[in-house]
C-alpha atoms as a PDB file:
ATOM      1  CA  UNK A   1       9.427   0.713 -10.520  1.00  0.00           C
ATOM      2  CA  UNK A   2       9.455   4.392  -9.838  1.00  0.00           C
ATOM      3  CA  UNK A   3       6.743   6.643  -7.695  1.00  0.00           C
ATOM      4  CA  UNK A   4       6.746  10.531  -8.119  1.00  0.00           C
ATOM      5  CA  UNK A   5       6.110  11.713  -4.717  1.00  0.00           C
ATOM      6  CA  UNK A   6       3.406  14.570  -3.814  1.00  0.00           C
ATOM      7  CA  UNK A   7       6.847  17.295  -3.899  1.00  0.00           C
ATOM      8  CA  UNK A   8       7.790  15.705  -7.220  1.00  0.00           C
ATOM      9  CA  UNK A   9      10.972  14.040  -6.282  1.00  0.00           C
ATOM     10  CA  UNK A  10      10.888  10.215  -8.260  1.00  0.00           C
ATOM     11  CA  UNK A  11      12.064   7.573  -6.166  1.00  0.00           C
ATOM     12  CA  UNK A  12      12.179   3.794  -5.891  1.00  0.00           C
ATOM     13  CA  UNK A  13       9.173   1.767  -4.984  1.00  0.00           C
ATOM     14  CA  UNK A  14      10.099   1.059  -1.530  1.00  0.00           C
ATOM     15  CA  UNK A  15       8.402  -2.320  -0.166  1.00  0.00           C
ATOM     16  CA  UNK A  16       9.020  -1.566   3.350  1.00  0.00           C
ATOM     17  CA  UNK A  17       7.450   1.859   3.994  1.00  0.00           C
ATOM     18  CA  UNK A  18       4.353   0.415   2.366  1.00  0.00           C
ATOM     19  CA  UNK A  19       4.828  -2.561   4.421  1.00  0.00           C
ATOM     20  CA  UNK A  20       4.707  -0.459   7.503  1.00  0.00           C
ATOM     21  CA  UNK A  21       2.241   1.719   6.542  1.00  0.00           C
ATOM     22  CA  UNK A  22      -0.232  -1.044   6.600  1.00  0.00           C
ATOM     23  CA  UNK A  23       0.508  -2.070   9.544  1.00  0.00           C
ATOM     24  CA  UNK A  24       0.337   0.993  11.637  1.00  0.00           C
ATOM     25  CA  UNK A  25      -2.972   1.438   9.598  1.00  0.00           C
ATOM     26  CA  UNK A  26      -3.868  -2.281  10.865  1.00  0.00           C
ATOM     27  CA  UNK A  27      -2.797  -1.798  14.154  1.00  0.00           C
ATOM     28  CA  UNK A  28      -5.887   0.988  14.466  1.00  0.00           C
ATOM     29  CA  UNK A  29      -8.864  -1.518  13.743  1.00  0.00           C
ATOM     30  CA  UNK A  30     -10.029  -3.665  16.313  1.00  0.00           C
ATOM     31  CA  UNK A  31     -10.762  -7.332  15.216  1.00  0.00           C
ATOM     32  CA  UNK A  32      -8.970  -7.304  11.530  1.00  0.00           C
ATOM     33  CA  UNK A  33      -5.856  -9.243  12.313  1.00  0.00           C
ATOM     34  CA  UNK A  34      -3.237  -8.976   9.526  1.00  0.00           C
ATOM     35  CA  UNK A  35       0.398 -10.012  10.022  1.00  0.00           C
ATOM     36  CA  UNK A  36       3.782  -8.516   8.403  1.00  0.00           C
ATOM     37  CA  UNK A  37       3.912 -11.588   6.337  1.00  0.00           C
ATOM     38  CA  UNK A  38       0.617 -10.771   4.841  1.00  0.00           C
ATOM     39  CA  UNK A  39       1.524  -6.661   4.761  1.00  0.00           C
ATOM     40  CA  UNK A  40       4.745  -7.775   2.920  1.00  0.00           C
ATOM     41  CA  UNK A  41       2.422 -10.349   0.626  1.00  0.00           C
ATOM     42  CA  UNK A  42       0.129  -7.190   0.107  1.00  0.00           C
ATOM     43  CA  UNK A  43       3.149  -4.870  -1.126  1.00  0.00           C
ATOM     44  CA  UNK A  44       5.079  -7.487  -3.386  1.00  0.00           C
ATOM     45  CA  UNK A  45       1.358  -7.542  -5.074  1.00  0.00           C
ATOM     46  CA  UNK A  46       1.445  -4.202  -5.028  1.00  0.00           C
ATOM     47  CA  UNK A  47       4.696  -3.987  -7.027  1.00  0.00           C
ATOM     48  CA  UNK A  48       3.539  -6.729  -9.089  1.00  0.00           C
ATOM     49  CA  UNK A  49       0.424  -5.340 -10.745  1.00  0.00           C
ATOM     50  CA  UNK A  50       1.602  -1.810 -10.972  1.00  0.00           C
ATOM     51  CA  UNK A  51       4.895  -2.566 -12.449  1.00  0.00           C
ATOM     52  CA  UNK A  52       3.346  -4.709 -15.292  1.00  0.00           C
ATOM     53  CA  UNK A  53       1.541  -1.815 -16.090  1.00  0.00           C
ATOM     54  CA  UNK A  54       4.126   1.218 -16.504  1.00  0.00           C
ATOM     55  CA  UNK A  55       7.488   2.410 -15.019  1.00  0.00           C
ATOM     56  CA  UNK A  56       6.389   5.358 -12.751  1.00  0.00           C
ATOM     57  CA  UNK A  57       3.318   5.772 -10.920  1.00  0.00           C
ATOM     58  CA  UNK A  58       2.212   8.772  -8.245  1.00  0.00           C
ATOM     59  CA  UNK A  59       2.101   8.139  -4.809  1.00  0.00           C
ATOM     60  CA  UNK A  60      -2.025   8.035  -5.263  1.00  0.00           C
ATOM     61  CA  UNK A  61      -1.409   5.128  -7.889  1.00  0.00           C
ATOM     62  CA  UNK A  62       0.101   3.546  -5.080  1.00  0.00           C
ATOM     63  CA  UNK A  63      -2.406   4.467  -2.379  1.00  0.00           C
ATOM     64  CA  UNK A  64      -5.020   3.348  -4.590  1.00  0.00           C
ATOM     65  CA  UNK A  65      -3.662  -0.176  -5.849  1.00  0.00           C
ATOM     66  CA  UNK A  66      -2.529  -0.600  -1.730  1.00  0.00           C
ATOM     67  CA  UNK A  67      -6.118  -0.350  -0.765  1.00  0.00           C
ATOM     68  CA  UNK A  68      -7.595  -2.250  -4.035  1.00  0.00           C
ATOM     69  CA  UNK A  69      -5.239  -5.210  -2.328  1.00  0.00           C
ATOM     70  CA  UNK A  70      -6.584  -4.870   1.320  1.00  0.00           C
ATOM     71  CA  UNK A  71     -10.194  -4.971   0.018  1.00  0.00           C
ATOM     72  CA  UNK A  72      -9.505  -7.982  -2.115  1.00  0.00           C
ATOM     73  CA  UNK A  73      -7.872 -10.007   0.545  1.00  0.00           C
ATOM     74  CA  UNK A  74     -10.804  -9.125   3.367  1.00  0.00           C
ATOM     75  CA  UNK A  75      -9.089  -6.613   5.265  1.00  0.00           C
ATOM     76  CA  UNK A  76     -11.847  -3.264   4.188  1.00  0.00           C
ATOM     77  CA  UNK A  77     -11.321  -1.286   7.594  1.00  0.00           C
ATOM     78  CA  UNK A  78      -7.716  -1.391   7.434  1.00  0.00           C
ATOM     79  CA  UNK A  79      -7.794  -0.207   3.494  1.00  0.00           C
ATOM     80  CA  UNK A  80      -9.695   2.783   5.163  1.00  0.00           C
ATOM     81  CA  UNK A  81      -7.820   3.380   7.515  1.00  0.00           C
ATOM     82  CA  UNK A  82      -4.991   3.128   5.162  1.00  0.00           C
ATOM     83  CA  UNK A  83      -6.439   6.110   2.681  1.00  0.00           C
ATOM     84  CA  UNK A  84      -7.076   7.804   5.794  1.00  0.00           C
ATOM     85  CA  UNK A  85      -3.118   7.751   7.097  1.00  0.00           C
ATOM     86  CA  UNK A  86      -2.375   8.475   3.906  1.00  0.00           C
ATOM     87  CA  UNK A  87      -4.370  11.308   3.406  1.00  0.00           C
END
């Protein structure tokens, strides 16, 4: 899978910025424990769902389906956070 980045360049999905990412995002709420395991569970979903879909997505896709998966899995101040950062 492929993301077009906000200057345009098309890269490779990259699991472990988006792994990171959530966790510096995670590591700003108080109380909402989430570990890498579940950050890296988060961004193989991530990959997953998007890359059934099509072949390149926008960094936004990303953002979007990133947060989607923090909501689902009970972790809605870190996906804020995480739109926030991202921002």
């Amino acid at each position: 899978m492929k993301v077009t980045k906000r200057n345009g360049n098309v890269v490779l999905y990259d699991d472990e910025k988006i792994i990171q990412s959530i966790l510096r995002a995670n590591a700003e709420v108080p109380g909402e424990e989430l570990s890498e395991k579940t950050a890296a569970y988060i961004a193989g979903a991530v990959f997953a769902r998007l890359s059934a879909m099509q072949e390149i997505f926008s960094t936004e896709d990303v953002r979007r389906c990133v947060c989607g998966m923090l909501k689902e899995k009970g972790y809605p101040q870190t996906a804020e956070k995480y739109m926030e950062y991202r921002k």
